[in-house]
C-alpha atoms as a PDB file:
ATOM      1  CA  UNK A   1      13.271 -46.008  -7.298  1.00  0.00           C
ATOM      2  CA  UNK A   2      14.942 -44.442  -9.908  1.00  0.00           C
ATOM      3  CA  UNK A   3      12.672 -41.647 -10.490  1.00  0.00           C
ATOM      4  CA  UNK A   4      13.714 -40.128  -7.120  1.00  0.00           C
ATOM      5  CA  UNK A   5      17.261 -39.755  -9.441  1.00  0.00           C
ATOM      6  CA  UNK A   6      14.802 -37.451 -11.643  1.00  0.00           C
ATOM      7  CA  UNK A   7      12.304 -36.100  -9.186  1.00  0.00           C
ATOM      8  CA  UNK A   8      14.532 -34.743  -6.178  1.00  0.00           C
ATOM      9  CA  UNK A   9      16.797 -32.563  -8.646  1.00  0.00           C
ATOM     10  CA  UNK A  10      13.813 -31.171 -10.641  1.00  0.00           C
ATOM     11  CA  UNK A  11      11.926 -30.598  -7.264  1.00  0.00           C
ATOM     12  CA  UNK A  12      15.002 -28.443  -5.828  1.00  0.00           C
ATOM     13  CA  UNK A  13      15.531 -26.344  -9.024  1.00  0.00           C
ATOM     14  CA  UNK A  14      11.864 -25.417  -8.589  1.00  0.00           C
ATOM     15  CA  UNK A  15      11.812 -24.626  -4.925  1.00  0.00           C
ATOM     16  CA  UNK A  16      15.166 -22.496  -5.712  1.00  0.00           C
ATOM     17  CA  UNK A  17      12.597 -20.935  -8.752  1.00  0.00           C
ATOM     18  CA  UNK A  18      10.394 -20.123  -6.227  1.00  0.00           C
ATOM     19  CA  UNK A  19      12.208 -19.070  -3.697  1.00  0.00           C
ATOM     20  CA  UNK A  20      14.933 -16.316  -5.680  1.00  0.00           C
ATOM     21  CA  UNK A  21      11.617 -14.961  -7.475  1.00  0.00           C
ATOM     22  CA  UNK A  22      10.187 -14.064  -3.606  1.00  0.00           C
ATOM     23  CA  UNK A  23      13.832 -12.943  -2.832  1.00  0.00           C
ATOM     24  CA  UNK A  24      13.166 -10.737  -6.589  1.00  0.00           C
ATOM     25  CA  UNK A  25       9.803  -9.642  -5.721  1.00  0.00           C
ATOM     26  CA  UNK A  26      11.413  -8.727  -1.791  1.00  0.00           C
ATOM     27  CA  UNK A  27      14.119  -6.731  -3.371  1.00  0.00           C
ATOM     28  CA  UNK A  28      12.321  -4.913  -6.033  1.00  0.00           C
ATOM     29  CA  UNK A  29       9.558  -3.354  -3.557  1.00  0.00           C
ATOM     30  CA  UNK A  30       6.545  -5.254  -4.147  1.00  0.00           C
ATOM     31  CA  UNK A  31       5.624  -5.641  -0.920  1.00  0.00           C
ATOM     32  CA  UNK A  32       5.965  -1.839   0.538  1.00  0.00           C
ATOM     33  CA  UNK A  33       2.726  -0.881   0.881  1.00  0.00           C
ATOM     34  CA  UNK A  34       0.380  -2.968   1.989  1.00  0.00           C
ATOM     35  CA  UNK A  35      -2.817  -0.976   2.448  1.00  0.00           C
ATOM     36  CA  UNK A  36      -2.581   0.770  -0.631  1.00  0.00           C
ATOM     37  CA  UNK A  37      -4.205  -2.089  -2.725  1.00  0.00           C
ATOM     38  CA  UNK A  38      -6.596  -2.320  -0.125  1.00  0.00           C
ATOM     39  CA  UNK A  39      -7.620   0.994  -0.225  1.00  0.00           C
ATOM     40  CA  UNK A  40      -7.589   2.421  -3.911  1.00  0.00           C
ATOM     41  CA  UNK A  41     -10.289  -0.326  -4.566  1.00  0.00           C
ATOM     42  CA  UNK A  42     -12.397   1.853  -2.033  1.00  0.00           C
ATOM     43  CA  UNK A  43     -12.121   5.202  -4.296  1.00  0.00           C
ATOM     44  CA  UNK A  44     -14.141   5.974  -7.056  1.00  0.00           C
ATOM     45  CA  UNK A  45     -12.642   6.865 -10.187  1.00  0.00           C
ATOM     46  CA  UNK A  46     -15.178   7.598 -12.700  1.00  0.00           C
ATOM     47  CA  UNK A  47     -12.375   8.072 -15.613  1.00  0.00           C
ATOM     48  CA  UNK A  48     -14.776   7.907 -18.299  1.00  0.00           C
ATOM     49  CA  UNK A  49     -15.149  10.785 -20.308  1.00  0.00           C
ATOM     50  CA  UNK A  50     -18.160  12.163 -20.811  1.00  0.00           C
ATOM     51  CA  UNK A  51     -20.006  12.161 -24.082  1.00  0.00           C
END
């Protein structure tokens, strides 16, 4: 029983981790565009150069 004095503090520091790193990520723009990952896997870039 006295491991819940240890494990509830240590589990709300991490949720508050996680959750002001989302807030961060939110903030910072990560999330704008959407379909733009999607999509530049669909064009070829062949930026190689040629021998």
């Amino acid at each position: 029983m006295t491991i819940l004095v240890y494990l509830i503090p240590v589990a709300l520091l991490l949720g508050g981790l996680g959750l002001s790193g989302f807030l961060w990520a939110l903030r910072s723009g990560q999330y704008e565009d959407l379909d733009g990952a999607a999509e530049r896997i669909l064009i070829d870039r062949d930026e190689r150069p040629e021998r």
